[in-house]
PDB file of N, CA and C in Angstrom:
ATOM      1  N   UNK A   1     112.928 125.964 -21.141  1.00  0.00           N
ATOM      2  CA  UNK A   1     112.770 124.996 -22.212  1.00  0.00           C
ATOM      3  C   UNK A   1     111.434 125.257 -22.901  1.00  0.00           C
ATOM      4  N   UNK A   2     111.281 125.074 -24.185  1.00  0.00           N
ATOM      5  CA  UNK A   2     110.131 125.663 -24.875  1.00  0.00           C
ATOM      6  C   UNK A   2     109.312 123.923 -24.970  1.00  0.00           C
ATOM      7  N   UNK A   3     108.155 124.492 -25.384  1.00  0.00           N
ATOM      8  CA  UNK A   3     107.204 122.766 -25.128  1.00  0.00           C
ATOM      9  C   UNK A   3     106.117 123.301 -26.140  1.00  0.00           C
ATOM     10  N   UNK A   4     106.280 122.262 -27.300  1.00  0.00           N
ATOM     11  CA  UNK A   4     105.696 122.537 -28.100  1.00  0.00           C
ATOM     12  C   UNK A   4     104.323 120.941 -28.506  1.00  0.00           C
ATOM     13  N   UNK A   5     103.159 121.412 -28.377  1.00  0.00           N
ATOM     14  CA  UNK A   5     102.459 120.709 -28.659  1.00  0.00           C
ATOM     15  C   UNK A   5     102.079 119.762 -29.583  1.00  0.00           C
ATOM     16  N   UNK A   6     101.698 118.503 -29.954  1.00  0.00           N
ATOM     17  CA  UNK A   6     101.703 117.375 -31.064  1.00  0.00           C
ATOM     18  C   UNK A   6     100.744 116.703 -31.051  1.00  0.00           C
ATOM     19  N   UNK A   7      99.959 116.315 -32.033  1.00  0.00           N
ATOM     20  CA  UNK A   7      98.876 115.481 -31.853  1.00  0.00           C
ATOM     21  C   UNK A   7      99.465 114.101 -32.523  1.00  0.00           C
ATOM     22  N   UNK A   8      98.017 113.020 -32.185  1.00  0.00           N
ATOM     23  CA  UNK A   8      98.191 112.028 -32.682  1.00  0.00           C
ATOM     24  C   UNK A   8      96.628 111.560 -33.142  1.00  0.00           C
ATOM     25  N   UNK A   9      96.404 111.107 -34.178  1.00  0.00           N
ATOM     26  CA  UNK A   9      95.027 110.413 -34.233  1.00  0.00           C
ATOM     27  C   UNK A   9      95.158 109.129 -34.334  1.00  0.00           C
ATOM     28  N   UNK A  10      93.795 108.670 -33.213  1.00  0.00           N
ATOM     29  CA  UNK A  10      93.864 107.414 -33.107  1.00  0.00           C
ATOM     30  C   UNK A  10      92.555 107.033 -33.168  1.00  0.00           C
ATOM     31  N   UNK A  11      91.801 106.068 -33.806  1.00  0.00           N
ATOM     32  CA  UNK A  11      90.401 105.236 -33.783  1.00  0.00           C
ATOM     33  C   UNK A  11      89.764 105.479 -32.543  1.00  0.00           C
ATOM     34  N   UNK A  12      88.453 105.167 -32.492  1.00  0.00           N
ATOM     35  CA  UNK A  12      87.930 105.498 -31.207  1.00  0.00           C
ATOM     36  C   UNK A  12      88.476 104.145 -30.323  1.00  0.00           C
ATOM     37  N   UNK A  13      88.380 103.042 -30.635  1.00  0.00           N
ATOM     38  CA  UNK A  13      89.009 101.887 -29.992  1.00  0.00           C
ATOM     39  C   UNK A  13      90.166 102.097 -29.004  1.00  0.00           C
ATOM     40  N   UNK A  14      90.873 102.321 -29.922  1.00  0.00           N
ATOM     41  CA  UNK A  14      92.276 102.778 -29.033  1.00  0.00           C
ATOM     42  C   UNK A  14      92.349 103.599 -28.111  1.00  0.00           C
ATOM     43  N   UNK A  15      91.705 104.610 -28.860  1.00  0.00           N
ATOM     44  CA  UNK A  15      91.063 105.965 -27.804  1.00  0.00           C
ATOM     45  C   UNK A  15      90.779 105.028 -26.619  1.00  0.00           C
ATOM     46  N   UNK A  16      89.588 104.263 -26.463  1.00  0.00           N
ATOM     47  CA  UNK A  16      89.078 103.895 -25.534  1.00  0.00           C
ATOM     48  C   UNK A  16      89.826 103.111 -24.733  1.00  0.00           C
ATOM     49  N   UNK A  17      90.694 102.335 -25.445  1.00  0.00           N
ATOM     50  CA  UNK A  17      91.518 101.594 -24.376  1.00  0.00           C
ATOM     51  C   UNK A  17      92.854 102.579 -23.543  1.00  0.00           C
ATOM     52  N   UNK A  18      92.911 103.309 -24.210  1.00  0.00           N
ATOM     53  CA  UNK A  18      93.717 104.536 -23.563  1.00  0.00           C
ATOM     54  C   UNK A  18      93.325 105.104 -22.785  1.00  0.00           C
ATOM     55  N   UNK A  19      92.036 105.471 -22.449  1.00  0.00           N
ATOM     56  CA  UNK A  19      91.244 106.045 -21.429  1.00  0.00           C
ATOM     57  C   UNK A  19      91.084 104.739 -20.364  1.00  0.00           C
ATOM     58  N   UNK A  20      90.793 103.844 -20.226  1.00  0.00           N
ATOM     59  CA  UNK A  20      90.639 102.512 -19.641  1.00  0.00           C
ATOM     60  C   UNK A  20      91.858 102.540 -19.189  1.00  0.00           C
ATOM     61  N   UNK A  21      92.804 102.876 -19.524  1.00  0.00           N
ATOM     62  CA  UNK A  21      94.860 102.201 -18.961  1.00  0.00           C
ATOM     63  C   UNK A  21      94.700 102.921 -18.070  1.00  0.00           C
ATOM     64  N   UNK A  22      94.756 104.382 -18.308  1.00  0.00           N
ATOM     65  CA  UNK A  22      95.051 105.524 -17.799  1.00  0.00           C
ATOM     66  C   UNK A  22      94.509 105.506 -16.276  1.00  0.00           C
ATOM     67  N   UNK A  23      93.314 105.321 -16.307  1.00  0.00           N
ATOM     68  CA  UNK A  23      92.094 105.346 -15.276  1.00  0.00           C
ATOM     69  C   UNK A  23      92.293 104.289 -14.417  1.00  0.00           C
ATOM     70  N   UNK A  24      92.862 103.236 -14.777  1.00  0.00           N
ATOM     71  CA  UNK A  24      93.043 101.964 -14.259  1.00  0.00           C
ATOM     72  C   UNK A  24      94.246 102.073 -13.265  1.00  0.00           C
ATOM     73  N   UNK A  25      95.243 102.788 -13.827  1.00  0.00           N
ATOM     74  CA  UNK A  25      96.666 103.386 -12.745  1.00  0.00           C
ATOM     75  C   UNK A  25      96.838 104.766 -12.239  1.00  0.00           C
ATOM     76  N   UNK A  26      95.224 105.509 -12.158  1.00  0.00           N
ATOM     77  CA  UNK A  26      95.289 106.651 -11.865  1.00  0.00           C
ATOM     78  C   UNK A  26      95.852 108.044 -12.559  1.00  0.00           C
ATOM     79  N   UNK A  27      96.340 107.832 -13.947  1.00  0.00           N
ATOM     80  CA  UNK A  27      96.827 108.595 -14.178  1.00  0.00           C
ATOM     81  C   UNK A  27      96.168 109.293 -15.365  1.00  0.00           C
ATOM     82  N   UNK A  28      96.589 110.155 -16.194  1.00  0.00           N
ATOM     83  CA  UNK A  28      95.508 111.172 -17.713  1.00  0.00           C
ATOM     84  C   UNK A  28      96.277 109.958 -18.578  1.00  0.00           C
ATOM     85  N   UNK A  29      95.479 110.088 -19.579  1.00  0.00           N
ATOM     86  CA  UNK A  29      95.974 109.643 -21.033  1.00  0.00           C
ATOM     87  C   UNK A  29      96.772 110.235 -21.381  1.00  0.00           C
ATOM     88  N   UNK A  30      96.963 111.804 -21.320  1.00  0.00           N
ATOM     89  CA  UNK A  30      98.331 112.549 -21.724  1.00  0.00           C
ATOM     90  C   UNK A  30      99.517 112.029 -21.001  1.00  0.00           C
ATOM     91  N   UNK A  31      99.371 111.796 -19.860  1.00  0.00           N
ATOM     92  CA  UNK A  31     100.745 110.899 -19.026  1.00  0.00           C
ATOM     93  C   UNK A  31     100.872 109.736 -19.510  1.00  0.00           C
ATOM     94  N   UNK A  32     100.223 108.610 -19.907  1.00  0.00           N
ATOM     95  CA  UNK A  32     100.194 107.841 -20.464  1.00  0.00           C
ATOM     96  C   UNK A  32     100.963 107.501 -21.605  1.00  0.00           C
ATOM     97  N   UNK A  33     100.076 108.250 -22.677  1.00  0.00           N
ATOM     98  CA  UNK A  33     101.079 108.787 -23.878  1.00  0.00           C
ATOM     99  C   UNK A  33     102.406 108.863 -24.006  1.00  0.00           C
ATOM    100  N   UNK A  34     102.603 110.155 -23.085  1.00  0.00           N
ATOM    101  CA  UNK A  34     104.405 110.968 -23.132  1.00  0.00           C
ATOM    102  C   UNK A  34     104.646 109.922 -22.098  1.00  0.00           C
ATOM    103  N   UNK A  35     104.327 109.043 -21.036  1.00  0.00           N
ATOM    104  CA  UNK A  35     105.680 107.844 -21.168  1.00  0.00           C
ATOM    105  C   UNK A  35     105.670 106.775 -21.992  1.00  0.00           C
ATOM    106  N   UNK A  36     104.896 106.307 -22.764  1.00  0.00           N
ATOM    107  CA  UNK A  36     104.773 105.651 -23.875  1.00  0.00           C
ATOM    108  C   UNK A  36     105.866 105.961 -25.037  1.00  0.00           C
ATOM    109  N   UNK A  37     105.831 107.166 -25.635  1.00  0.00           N
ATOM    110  CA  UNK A  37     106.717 107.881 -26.256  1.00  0.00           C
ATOM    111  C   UNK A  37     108.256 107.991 -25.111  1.00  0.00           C
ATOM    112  N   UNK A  38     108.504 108.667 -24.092  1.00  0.00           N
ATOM    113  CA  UNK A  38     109.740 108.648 -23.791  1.00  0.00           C
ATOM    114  C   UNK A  38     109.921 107.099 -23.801  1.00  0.00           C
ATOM    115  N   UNK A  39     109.667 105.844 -23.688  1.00  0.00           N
ATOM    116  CA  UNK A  39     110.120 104.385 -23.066  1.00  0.00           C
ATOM    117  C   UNK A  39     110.638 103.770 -24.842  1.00  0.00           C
ATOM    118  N   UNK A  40     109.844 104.296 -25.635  1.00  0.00           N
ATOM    119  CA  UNK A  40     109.857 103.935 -26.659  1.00  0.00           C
ATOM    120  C   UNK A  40     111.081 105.005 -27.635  1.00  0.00           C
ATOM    121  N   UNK A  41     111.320 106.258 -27.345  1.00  0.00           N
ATOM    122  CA  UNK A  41     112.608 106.669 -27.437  1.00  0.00           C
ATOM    123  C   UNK A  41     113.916 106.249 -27.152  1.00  0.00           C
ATOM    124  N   UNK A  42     113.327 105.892 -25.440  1.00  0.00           N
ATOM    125  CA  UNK A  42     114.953 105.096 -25.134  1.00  0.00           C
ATOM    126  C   UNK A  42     115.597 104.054 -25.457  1.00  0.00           C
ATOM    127  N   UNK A  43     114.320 103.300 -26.405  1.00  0.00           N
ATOM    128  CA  UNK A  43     114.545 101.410 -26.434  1.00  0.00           C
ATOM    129  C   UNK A  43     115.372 102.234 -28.028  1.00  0.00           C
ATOM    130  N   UNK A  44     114.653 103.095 -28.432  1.00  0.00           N
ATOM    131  CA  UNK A  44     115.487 103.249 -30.232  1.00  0.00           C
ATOM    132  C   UNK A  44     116.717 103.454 -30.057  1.00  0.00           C
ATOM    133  N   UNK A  45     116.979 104.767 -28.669  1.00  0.00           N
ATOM    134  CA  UNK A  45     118.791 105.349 -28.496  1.00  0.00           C
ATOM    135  C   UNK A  45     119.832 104.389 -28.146  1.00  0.00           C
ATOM    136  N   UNK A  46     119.048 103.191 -27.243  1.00  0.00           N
ATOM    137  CA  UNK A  46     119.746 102.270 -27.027  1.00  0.00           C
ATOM    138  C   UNK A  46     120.132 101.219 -28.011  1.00  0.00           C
ATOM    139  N   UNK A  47     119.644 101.780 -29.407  1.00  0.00           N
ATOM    140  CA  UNK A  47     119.777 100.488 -30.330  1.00  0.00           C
ATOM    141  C   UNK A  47     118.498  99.201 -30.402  1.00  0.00           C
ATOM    142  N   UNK A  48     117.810  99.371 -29.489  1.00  0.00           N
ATOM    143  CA  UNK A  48     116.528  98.126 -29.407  1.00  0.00           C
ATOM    144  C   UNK A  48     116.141  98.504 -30.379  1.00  0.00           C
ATOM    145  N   UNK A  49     115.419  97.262 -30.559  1.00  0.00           N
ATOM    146  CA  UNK A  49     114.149  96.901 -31.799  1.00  0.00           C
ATOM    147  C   UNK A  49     112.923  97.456 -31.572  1.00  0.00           C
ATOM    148  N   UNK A  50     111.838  98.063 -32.213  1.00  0.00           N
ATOM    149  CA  UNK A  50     110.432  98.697 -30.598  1.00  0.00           C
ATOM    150  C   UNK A  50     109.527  96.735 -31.545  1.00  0.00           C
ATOM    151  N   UNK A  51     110.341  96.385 -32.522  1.00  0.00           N
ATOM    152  CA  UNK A  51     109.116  95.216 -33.194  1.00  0.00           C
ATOM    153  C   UNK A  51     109.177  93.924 -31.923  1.00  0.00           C
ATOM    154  N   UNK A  52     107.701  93.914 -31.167  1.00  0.00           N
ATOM    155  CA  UNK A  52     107.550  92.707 -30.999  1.00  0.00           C
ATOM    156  C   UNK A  52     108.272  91.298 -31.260  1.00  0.00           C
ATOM    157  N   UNK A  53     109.005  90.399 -31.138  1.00  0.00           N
ATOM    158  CA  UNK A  53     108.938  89.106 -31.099  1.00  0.00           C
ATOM    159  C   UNK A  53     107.810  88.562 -31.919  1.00  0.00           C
ATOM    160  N   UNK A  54     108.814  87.800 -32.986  1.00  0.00           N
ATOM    161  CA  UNK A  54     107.958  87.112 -34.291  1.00  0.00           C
ATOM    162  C   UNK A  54     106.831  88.309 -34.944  1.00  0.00           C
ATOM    163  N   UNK A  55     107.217  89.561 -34.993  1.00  0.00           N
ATOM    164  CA  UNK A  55     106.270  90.351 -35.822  1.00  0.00           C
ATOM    165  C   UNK A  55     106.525  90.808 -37.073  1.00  0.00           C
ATOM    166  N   UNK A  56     105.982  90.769 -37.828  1.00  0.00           N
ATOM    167  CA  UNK A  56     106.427  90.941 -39.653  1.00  0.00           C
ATOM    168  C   UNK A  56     106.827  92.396 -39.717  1.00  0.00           C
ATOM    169  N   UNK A  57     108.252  92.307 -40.620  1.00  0.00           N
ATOM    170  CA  UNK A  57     107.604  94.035 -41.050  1.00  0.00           C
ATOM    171  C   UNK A  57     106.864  94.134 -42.372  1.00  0.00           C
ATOM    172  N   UNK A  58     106.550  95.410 -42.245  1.00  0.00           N
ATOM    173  CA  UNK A  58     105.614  96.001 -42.649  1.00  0.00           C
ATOM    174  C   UNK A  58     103.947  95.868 -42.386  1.00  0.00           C
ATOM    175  N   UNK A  59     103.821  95.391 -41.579  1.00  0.00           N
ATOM    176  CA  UNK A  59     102.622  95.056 -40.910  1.00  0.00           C
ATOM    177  C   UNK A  59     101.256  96.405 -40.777  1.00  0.00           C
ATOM    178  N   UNK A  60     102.425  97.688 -41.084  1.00  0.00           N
ATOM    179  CA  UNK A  60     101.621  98.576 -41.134  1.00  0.00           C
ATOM    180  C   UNK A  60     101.079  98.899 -41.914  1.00  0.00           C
ATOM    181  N   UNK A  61     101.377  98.587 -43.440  1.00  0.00           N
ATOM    182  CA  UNK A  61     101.114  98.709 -44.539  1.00  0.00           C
ATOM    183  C   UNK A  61     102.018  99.577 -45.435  1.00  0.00           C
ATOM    184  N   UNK A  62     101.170  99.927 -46.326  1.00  0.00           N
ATOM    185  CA  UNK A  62     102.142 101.082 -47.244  1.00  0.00           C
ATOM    186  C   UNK A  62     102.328 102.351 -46.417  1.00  0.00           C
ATOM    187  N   UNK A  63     103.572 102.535 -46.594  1.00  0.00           N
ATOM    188  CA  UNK A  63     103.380 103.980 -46.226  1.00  0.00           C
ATOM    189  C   UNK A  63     103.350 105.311 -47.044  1.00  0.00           C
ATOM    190  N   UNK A  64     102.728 105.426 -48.661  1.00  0.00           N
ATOM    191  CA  UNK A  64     103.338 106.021 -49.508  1.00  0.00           C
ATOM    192  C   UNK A  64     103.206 107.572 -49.727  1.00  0.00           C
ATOM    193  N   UNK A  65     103.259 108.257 -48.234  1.00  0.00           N
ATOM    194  CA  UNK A  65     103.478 109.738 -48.110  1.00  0.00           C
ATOM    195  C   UNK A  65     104.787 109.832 -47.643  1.00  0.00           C
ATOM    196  N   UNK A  66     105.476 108.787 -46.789  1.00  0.00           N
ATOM    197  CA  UNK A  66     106.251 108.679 -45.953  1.00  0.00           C
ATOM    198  C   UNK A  66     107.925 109.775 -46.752  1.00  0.00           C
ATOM    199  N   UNK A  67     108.032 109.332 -47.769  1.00  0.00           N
ATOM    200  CA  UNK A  67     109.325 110.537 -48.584  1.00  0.00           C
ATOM    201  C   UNK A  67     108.426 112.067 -48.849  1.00  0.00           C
ATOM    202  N   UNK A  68     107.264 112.288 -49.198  1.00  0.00           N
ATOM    203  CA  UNK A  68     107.093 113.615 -49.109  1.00  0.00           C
ATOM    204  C   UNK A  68     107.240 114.316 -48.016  1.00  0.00           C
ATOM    205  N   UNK A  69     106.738 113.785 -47.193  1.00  0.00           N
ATOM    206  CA  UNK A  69     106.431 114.429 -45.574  1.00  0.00           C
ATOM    207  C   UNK A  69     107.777 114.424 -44.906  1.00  0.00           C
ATOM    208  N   UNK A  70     108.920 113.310 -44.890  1.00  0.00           N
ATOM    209  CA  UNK A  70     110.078 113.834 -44.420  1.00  0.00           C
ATOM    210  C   UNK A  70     110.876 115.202 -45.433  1.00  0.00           C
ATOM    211  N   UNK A  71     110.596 115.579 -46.230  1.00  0.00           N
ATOM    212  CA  UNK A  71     110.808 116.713 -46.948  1.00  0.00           C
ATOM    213  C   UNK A  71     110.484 117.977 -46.839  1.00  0.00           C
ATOM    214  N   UNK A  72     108.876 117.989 -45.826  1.00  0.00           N
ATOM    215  CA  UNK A  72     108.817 119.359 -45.576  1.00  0.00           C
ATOM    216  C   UNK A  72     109.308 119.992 -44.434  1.00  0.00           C
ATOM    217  N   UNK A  73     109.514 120.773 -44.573  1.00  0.00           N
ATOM    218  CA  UNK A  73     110.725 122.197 -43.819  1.00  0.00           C
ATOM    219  C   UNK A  73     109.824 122.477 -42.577  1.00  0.00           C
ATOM    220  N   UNK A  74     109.924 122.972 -41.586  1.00  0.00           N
ATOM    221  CA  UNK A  74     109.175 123.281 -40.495  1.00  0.00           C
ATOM    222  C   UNK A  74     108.929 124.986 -40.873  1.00  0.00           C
ATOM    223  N   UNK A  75     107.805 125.759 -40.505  1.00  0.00           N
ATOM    224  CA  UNK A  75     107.597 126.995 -40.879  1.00  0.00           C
ATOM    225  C   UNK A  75     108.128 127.966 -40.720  1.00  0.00           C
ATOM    226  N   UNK A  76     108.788 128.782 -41.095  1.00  0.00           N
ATOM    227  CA  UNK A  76     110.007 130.394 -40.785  1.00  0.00           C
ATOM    228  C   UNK A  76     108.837 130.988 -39.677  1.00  0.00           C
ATOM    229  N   UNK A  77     109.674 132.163 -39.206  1.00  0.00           N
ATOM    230  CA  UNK A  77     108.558 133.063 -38.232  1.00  0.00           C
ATOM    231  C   UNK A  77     108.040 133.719 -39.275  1.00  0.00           C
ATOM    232  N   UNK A  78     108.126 134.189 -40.360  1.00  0.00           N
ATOM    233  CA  UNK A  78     106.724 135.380 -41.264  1.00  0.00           C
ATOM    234  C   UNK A  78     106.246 133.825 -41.238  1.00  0.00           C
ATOM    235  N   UNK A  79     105.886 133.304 -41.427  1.00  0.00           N
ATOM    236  CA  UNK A  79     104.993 131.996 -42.392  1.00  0.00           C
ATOM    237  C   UNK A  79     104.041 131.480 -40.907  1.00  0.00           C
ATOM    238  N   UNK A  80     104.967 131.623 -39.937  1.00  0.00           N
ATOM    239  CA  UNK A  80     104.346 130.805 -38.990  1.00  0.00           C
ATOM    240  C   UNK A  80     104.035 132.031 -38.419  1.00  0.00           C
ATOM    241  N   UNK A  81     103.563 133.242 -38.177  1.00  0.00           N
ATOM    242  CA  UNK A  81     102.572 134.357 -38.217  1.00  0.00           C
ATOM    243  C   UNK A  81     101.637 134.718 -38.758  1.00  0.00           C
ATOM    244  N   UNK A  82     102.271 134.607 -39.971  1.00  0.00           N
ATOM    245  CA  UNK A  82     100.838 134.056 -41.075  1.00  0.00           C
ATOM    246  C   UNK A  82      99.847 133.465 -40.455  1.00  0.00           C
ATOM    247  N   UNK A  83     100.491 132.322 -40.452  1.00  0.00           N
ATOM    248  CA  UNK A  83      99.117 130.901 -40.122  1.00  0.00           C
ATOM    249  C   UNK A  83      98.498 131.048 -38.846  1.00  0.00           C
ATOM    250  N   UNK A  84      99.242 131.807 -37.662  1.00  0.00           N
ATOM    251  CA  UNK A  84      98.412 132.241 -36.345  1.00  0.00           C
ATOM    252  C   UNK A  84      97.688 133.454 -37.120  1.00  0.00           C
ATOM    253  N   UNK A  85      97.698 134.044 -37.929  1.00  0.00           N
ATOM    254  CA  UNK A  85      97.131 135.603 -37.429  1.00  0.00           C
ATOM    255  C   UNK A  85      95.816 134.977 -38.496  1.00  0.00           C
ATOM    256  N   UNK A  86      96.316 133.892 -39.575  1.00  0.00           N
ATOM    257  CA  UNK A  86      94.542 133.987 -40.126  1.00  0.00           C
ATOM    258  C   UNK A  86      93.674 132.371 -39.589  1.00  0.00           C
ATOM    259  N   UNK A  87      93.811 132.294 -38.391  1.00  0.00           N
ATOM    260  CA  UNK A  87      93.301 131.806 -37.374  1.00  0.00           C
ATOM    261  C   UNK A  87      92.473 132.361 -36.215  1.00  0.00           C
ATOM    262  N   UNK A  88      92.940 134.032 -36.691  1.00  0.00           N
ATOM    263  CA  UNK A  88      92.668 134.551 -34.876  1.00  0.00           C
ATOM    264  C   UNK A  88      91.059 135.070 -35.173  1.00  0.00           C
ATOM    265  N   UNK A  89      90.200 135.060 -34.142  1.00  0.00           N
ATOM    266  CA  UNK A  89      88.943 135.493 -34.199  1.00  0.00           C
ATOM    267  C   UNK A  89      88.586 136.593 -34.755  1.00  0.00           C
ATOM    268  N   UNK A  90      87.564 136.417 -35.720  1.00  0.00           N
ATOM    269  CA  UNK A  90      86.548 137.862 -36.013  1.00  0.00           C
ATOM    270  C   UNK A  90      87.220 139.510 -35.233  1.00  0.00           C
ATOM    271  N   UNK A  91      86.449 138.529 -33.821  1.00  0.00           N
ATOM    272  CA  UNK A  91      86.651 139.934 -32.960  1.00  0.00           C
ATOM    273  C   UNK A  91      87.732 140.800 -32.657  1.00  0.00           C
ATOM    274  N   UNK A  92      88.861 140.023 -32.918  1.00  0.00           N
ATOM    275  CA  UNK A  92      90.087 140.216 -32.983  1.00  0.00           C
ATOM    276  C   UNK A  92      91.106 140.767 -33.992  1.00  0.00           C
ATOM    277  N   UNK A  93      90.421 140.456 -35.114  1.00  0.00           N
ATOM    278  CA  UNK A  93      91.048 141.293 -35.923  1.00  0.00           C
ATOM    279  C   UNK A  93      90.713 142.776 -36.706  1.00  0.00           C
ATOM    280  N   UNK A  94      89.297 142.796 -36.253  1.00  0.00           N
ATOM    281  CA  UNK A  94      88.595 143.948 -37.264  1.00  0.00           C
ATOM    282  C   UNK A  94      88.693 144.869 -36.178  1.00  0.00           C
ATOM    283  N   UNK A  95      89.441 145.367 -35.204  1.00  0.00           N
ATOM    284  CA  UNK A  95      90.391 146.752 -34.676  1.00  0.00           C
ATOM    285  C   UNK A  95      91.376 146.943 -35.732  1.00  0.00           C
ATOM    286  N   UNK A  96      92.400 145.845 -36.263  1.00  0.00           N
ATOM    287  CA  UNK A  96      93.344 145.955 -37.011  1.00  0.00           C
ATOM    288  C   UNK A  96      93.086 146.407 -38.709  1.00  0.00           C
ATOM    289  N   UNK A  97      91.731 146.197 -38.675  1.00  0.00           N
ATOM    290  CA  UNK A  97      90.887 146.435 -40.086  1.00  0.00           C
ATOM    291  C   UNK A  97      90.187 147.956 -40.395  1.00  0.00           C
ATOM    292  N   UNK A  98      89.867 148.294 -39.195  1.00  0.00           N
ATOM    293  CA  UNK A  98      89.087 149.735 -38.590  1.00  0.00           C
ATOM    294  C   UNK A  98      89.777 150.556 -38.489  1.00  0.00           C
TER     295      UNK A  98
END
C-alpha cells in the first residue's frame, strides 16, 4: 500500500493543545491526528453529521477558494518530477550539470 504524506496548519494554540492530548494518553500528535481523521471519516460513511449539537453552519466562515481548489488535477509523473528534481540540493545536481 503506498502512504502518501499531508499536512495540516494549525495556530500555535491548537498546536499546543495537541501536544498536551497526546502526552496526556501517551501517545505522538501524529497518532492523535490520523485517529482523529479515521473517527471522523467513519461518522461521514456512516451518514453522521461531524456538526456538534446546536452549532451554526457556516461558523467557519467564507470559504471563497473552496470551487478553485476542488478543480485542481493532482500532478502527472513528468510534472511531478519536475517539482522533485527542482527541489533537489546544489550538491546534487551539478554532476548532472558537469
Amino acid at each position: 500500500m503506498a502512504m502518501t504524506t499531508i499536512g495540516m496548519k494549525v495556530d500555535d494554540a491548537l498546536r499546543a493543545r495537541l501536544k498536551a492530548a497526546a502526552e496526556a494518553i501517551g501517545r505522538s500528535p501524529h497518532w492523535l491526528m490520523k485517529q482523529a481523521l479515521l473517527a471522523a471519516l467513519d461518522r461521514i460513511e456512516r451518514g453522521e453529521d461531524l456538526e456538534p449539537a446546536g452549532a451554526d453552519d457556516g461558523d467557519d466562515g467564507p470559504l471563497p477558494f473552496l470551487e478553485f481548489a476542488q478543480g485542481i488535477q493532482p500532478q502527472g509523473t513528468l510534472r511531478a518530477r519536475i517539482t522533485a528534481a527542482c527541489r533537489q540540493p546544489e550538491t546534487e545536481c551539478l554532476p548532472y550539470l558537469v
